[in-house]
N, C-alpha and C. Protein backbone atom coordinates (compact mmCIF):
# COMPACT_ATOMS: atom_id res chain seq x y z
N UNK A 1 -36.80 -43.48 -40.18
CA UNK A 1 -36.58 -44.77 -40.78
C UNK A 1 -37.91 -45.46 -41.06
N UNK A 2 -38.88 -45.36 -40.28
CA UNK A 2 -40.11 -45.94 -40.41
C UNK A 2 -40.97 -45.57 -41.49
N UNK A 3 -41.04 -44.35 -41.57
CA UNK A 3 -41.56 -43.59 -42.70
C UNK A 3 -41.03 -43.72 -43.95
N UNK A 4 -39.21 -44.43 -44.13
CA UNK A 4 -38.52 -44.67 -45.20
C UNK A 4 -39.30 -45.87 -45.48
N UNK A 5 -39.44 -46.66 -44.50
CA UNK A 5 -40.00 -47.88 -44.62
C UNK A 5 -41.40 -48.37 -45.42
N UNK A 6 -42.51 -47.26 -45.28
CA UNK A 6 -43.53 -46.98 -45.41
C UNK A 6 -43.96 -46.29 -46.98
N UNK A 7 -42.93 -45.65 -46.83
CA UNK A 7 -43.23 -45.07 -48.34
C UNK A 7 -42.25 -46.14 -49.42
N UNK A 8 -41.71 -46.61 -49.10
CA UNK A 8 -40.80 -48.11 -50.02
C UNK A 8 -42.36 -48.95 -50.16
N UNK A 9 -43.00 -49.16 -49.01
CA UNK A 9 -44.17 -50.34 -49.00
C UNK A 9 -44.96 -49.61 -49.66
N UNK A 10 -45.32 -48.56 -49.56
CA UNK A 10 -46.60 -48.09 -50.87
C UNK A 10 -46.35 -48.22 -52.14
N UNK A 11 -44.39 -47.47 -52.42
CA UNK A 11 -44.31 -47.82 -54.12
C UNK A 11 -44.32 -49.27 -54.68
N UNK A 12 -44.19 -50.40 -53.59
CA UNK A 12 -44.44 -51.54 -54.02
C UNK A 12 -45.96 -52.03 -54.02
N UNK A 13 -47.01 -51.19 -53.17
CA UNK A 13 -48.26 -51.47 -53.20
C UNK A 13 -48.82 -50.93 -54.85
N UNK A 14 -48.23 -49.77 -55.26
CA UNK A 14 -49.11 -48.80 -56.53
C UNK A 14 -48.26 -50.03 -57.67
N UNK A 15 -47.23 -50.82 -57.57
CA UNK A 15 -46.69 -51.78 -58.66
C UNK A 15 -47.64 -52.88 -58.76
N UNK A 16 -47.78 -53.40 -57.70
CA UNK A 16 -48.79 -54.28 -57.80
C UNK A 16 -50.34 -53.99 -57.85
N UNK A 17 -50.71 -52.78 -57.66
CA UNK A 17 -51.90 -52.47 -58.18
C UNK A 17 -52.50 -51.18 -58.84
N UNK A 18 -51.41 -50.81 -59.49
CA UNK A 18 -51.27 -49.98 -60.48
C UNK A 18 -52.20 -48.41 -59.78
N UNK A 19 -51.86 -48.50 -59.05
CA UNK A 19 -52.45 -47.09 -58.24
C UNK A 19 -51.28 -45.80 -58.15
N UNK A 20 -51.23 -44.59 -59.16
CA UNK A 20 -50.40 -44.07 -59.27
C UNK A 20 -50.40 -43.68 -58.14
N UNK A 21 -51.51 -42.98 -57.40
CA UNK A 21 -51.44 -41.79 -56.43
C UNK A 21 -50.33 -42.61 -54.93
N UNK A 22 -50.42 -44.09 -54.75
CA UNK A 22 -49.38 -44.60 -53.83
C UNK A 22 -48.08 -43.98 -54.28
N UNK A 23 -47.71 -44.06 -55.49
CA UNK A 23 -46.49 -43.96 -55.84
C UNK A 23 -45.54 -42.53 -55.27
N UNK A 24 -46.64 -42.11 -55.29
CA UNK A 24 -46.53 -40.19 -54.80
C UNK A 24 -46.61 -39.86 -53.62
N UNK A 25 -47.39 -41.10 -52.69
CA UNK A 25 -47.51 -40.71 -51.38
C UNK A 25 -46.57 -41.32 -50.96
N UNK A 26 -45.86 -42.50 -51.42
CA UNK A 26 -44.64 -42.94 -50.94
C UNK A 26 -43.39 -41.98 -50.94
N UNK A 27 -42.84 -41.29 -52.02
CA UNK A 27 -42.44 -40.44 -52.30
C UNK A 27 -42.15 -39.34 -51.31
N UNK A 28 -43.71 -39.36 -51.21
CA UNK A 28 -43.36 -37.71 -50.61
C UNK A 28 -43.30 -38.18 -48.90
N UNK A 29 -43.34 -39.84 -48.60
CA UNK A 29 -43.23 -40.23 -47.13
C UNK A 29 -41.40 -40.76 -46.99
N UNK A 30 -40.77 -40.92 -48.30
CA UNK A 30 -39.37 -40.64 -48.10
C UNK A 30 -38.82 -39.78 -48.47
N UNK A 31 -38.87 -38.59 -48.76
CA UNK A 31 -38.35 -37.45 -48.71
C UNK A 31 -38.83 -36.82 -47.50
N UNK A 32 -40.24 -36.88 -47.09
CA UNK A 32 -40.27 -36.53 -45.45
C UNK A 32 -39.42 -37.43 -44.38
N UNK A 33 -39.03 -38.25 -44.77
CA UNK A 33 -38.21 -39.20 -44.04
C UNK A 33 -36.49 -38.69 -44.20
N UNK A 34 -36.45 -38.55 -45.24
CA UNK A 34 -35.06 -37.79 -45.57
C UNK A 34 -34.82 -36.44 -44.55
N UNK A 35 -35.81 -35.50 -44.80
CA UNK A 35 -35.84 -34.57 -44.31
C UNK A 35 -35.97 -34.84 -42.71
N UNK A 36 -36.78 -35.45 -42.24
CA UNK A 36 -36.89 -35.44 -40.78
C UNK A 36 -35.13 -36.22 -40.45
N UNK A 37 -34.31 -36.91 -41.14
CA UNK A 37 -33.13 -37.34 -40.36
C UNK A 37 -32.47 -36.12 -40.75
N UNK A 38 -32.43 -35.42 -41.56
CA UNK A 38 -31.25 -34.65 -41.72
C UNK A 38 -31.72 -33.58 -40.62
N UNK A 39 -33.00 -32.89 -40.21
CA UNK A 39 -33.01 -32.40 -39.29
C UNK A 39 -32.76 -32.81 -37.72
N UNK A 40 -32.52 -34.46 -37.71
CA UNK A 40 -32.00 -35.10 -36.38
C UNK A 40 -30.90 -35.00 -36.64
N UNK A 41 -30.34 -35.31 -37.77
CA UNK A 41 -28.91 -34.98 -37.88
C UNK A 41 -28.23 -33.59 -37.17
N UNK A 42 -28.71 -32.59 -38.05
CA UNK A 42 -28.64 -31.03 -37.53
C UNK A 42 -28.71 -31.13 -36.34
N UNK A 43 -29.72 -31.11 -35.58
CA UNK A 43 -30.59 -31.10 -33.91
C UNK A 43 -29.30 -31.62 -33.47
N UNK A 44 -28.49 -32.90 -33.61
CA UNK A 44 -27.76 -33.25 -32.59
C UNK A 44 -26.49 -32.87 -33.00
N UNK A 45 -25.96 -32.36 -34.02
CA UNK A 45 -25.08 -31.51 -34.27
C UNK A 45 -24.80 -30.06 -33.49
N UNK A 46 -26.40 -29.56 -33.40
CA UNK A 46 -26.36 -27.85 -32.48
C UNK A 46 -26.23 -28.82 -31.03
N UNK A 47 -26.92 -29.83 -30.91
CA UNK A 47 -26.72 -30.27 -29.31
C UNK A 47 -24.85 -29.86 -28.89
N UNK A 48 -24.40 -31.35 -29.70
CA UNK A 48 -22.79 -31.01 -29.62
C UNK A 48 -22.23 -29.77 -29.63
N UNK A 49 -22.65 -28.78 -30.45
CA UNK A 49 -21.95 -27.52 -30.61
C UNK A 49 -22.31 -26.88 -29.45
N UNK A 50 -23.37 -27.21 -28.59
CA UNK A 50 -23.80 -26.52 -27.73
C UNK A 50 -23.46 -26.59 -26.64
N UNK A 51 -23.19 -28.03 -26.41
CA UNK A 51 -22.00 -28.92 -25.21
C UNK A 51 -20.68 -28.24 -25.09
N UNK A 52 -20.14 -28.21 -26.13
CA UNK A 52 -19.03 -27.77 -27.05
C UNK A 52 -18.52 -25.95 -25.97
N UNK A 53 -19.92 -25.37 -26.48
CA UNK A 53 -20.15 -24.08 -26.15
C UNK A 53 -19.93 -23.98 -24.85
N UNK A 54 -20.66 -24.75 -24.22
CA UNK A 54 -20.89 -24.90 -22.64
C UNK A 54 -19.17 -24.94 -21.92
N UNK A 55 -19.05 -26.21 -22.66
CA UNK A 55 -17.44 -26.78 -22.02
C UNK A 55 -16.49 -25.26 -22.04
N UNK A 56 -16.62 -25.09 -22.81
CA UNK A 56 -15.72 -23.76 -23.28
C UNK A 56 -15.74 -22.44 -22.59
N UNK A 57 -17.31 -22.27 -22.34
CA UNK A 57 -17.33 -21.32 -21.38
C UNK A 57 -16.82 -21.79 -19.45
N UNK A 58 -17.13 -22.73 -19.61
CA UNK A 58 -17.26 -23.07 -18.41
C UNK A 58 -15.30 -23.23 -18.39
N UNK A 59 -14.62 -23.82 -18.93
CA UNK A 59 -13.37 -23.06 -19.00
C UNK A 59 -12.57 -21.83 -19.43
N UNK A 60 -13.85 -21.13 -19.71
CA UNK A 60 -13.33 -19.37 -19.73
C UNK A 60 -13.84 -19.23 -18.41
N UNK A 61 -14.38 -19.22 -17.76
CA UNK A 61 -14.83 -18.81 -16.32
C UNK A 61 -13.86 -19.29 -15.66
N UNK A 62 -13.32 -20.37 -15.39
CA UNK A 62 -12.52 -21.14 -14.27
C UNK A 62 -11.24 -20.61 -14.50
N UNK A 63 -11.15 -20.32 -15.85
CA UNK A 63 -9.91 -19.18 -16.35
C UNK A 63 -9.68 -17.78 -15.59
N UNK A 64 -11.22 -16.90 -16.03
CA UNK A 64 -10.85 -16.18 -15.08
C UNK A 64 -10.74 -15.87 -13.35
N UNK A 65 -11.59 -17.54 -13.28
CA UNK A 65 -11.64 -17.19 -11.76
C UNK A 65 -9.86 -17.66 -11.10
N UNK A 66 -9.48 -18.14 -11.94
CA UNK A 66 -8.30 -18.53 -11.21
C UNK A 66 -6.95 -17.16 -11.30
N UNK A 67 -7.30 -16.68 -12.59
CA UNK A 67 -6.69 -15.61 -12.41
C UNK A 67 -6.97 -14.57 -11.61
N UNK A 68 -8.19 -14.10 -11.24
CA UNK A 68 -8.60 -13.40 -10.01
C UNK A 68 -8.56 -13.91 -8.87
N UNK A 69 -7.89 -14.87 -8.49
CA UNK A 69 -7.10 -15.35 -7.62
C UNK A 69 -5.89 -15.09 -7.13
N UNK A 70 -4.97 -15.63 -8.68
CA UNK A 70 -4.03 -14.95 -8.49
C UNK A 70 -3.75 -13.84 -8.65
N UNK A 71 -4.60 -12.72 -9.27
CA UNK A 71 -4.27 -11.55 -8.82
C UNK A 71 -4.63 -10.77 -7.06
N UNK A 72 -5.42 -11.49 -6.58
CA UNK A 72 -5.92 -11.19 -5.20
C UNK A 72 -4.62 -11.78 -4.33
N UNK A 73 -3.77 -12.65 -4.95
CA UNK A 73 -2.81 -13.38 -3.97
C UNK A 73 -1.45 -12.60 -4.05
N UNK A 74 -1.31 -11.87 -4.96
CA UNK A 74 -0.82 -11.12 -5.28
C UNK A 74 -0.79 -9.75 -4.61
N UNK A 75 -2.04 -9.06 -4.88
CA UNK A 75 -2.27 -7.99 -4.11
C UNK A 75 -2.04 -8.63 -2.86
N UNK A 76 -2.48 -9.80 -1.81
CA UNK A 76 -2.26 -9.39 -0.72
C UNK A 76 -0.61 -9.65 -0.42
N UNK A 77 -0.07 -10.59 -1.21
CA UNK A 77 1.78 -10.13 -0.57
C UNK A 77 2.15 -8.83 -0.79
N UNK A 78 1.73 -8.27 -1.69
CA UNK A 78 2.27 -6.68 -2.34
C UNK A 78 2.07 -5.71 -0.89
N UNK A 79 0.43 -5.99 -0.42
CA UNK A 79 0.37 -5.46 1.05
C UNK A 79 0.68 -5.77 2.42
N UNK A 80 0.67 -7.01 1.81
CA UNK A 80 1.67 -7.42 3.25
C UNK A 80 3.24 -6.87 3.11
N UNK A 81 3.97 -6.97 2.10
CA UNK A 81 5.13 -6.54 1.94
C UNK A 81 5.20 -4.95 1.97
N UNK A 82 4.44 -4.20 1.61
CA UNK A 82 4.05 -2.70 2.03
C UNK A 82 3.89 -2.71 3.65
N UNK A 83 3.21 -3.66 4.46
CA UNK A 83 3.16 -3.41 6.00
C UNK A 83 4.36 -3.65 6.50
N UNK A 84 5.04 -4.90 6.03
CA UNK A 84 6.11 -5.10 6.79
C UNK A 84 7.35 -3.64 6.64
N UNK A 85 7.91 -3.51 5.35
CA UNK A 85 8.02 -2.03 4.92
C UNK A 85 7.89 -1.01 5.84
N UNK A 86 7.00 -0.83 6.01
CA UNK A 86 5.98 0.64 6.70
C UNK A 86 6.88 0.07 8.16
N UNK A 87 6.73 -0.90 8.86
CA UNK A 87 6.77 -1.61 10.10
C UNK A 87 8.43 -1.14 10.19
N UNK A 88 9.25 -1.77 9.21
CA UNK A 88 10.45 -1.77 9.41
C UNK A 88 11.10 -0.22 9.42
N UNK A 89 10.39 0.54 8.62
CA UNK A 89 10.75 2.28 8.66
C UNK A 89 10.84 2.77 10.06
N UNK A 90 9.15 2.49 10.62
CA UNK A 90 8.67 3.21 11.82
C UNK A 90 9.76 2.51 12.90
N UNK A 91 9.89 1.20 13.15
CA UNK A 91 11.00 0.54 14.04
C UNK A 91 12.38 1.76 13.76
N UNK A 92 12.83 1.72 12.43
CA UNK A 92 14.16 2.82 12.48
C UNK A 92 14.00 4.10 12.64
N UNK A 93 12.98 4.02 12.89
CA UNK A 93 13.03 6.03 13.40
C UNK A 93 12.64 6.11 14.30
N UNK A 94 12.06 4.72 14.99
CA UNK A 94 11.98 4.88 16.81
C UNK A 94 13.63 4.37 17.35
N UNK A 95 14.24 3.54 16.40
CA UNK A 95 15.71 3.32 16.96
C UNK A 95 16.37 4.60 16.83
N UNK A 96 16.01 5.20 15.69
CA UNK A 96 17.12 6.69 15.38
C UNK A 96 16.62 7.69 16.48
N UNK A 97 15.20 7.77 17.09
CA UNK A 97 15.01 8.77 17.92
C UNK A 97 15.60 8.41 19.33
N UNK A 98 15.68 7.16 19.45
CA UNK A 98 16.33 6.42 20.99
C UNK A 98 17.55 7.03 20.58
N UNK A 99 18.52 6.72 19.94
CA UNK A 99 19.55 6.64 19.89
C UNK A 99 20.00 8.69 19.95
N UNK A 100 19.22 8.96 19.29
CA UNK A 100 19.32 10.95 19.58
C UNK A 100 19.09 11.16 20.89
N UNK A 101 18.49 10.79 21.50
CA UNK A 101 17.99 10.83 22.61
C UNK A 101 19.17 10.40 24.16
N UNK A 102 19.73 9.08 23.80
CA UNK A 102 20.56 8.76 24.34
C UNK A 102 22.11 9.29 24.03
N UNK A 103 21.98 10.07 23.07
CA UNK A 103 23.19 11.02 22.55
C UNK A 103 23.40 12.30 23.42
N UNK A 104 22.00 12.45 23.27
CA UNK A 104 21.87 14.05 23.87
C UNK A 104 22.24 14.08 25.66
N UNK A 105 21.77 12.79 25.77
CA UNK A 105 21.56 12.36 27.03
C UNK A 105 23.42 12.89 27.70
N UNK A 106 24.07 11.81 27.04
CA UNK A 106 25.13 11.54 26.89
C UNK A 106 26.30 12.76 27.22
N UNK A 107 25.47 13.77 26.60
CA UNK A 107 26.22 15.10 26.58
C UNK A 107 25.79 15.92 27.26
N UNK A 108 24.71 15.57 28.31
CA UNK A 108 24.26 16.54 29.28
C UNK A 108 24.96 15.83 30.86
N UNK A 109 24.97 16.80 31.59
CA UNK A 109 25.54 16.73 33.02
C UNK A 109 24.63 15.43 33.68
N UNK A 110 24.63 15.06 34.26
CA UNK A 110 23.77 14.08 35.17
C UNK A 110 23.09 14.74 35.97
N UNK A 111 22.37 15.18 36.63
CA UNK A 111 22.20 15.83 37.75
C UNK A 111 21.83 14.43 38.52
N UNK A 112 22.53 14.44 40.27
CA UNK A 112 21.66 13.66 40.69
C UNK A 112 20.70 13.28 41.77
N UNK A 113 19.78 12.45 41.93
CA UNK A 113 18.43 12.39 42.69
C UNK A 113 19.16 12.33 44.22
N UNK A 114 18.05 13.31 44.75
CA UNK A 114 18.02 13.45 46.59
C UNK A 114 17.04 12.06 46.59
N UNK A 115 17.55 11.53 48.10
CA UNK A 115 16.69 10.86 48.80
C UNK A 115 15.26 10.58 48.49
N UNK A 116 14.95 12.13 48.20
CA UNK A 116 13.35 12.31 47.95
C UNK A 116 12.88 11.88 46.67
N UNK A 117 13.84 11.65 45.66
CA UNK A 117 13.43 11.42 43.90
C UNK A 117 13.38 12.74 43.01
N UNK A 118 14.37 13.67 43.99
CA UNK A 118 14.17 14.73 42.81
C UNK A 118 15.37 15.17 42.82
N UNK A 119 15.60 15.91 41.73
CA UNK A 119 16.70 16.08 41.35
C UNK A 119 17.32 17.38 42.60
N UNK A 120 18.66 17.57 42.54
CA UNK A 120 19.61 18.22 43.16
C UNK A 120 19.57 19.59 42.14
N UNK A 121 20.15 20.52 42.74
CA UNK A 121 19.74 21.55 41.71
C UNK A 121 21.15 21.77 40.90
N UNK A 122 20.55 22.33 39.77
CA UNK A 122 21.88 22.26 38.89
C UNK A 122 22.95 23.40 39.25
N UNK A 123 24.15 22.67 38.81
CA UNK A 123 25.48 23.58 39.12
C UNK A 123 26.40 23.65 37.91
N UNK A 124 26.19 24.73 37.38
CA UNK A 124 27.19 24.80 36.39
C UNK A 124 27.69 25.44 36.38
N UNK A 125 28.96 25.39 35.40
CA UNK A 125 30.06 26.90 35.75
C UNK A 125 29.83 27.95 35.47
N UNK A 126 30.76 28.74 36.08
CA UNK A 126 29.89 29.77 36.01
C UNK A 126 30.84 30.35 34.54
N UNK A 127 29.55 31.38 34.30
CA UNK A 127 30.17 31.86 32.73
C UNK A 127 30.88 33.17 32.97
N UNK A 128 31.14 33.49 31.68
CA UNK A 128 31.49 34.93 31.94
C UNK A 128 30.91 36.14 32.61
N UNK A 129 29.19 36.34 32.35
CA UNK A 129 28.73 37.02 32.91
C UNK A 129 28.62 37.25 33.64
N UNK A 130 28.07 35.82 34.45
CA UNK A 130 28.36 35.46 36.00
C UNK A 130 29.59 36.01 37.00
N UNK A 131 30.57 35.67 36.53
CA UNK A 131 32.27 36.20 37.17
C UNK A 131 31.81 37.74 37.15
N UNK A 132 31.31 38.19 35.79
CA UNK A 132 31.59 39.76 35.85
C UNK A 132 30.66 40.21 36.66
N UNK A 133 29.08 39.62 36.88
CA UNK A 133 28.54 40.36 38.26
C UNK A 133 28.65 39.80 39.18
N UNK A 134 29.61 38.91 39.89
CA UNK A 134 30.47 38.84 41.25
C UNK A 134 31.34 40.01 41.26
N UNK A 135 31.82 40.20 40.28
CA UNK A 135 33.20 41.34 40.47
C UNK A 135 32.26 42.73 40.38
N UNK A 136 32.97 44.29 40.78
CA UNK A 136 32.54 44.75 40.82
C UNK A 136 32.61 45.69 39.65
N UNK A 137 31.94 46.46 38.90
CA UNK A 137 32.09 46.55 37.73
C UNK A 137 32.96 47.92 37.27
N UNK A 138 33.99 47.86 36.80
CA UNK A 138 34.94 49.36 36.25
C UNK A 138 34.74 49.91 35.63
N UNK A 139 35.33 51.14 35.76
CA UNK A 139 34.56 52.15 34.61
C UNK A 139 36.12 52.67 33.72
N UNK A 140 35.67 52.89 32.80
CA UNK A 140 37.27 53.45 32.05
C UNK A 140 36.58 55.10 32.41
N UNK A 141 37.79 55.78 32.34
CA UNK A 141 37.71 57.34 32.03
C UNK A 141 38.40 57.64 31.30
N UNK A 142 38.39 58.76 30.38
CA UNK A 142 39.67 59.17 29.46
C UNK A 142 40.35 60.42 30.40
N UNK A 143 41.24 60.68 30.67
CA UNK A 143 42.01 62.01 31.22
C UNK A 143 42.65 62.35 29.74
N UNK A 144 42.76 63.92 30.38
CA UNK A 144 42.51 64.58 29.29
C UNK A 144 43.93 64.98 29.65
N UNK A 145 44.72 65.09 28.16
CA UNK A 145 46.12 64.49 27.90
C UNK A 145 46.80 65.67 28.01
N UNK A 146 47.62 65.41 29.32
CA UNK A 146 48.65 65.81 30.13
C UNK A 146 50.17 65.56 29.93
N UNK A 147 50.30 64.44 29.12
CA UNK A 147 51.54 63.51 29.47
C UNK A 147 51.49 62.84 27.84
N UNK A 148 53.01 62.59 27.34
CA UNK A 148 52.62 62.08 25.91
C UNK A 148 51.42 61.13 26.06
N UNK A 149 51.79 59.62 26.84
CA UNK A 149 51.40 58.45 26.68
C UNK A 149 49.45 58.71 27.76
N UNK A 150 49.47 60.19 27.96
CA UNK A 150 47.95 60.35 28.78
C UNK A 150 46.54 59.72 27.85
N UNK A 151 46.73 59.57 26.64
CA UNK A 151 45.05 59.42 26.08
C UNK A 151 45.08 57.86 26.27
N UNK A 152 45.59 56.64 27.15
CA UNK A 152 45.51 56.21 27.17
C UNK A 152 44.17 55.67 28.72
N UNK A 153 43.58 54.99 28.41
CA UNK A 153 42.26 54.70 29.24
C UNK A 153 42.61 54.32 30.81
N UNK A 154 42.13 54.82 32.35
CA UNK A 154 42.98 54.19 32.96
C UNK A 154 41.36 53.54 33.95
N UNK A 155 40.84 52.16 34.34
CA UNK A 155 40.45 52.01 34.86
C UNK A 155 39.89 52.77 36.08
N UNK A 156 38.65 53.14 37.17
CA UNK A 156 38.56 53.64 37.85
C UNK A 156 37.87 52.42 39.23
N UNK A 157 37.91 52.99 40.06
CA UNK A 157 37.39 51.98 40.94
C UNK A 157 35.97 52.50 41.14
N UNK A 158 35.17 51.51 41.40
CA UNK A 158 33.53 51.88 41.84
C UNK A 158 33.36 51.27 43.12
N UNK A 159 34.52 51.11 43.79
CA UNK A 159 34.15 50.53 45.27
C UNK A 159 33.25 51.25 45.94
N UNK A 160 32.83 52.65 45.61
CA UNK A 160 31.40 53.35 46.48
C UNK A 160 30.44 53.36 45.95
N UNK A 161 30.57 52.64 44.73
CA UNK A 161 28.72 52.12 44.14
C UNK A 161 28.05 51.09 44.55
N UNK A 162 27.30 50.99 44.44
CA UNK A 162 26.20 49.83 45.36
C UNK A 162 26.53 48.81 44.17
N UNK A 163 26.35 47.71 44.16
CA UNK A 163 26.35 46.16 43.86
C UNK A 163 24.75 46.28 43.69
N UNK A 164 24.69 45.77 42.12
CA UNK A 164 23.54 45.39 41.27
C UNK A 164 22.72 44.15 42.19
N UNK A 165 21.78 44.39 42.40
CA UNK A 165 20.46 43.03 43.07
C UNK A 165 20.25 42.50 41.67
N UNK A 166 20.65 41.09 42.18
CA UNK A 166 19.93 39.95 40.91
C UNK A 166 18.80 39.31 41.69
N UNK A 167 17.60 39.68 40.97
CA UNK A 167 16.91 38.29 41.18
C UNK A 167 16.22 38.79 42.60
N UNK A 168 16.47 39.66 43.49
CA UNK A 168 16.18 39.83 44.73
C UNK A 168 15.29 40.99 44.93
């Protein structure tokens, strides 16, 4: 503005005293005057755009920081809900193994504790095998056929054979 000012006062100095070369230096002190506002003009135009810029980034950042938030808040229910999960499995297969356990239990004899804390010794029935080496063991023979109904097998007794040692 000053310089607008300045070069206005010279073209009125070269009127009143007929000095061309003012006329030119005025001139060229408002068109430098022109020019220096339009470059303040500009200058605070990039300022704004630059504010502008700033603001903008600075809400792309807070953008993503909030979304990497919520994706971190995220991931951690996803893993917390995976532990609890995991938690609630392992609980049912320690209930399902109690419960096999107390099944099996269920279906076995009791045996029960002497005085001392130990068990009584087991008694179970006896099986087949068992019965058959209490008894003493028969022998079939075939006789050799005498009689229509002879090829039939007739037990023999082994009452003069010795009795098998178990265990002894």
């Amino acid at each position: 503005m000053k310089q607008t000012v300045i070069g206005k006062a010279k073209e009125v100095a070269r009127a009143l005293t007929g000095n061309d070369s003012l006329t030119t230096e005025g001139c060229l002190d408002q068109e430098q005057a022109r020019q220096n506002g339009k470059a303040d003009t500009l200058s605070h135009m990039a300022e704004a755009e630059s504010e502008e810029a700033v603001e903008q980034l600075d809400a792309v950042r807070e953008a993503g920081q909030q979304e990497r938030e919520a994706v971190q808040q995220r991931t951690e229910a996803a893993e917390s809900q995976a532990e609890r999960e995991a938690r609630v499995r392992k609980q049912a297969a320690e209930l399902e193994f109690q419960e096999n356990v107390v099944r099996e239990q269920s279906t076995r004899p009791v045996r029960p504790r002497l005085p001392n804390g130990r068990h009584a010794a087991r008694r179970t029935p006896k099986s087949r095998m068992s019965l058959r080496r209490s008894q003493p063991p028969t022998r079939t023979t075939v006789a050799p056929p005498t009689t229509p109904n002879a090829h039939v097998s007739r037990p023999t007794s082994n009452a003069a054979r010795p009795k098998p040692s178990i265990g002894r």
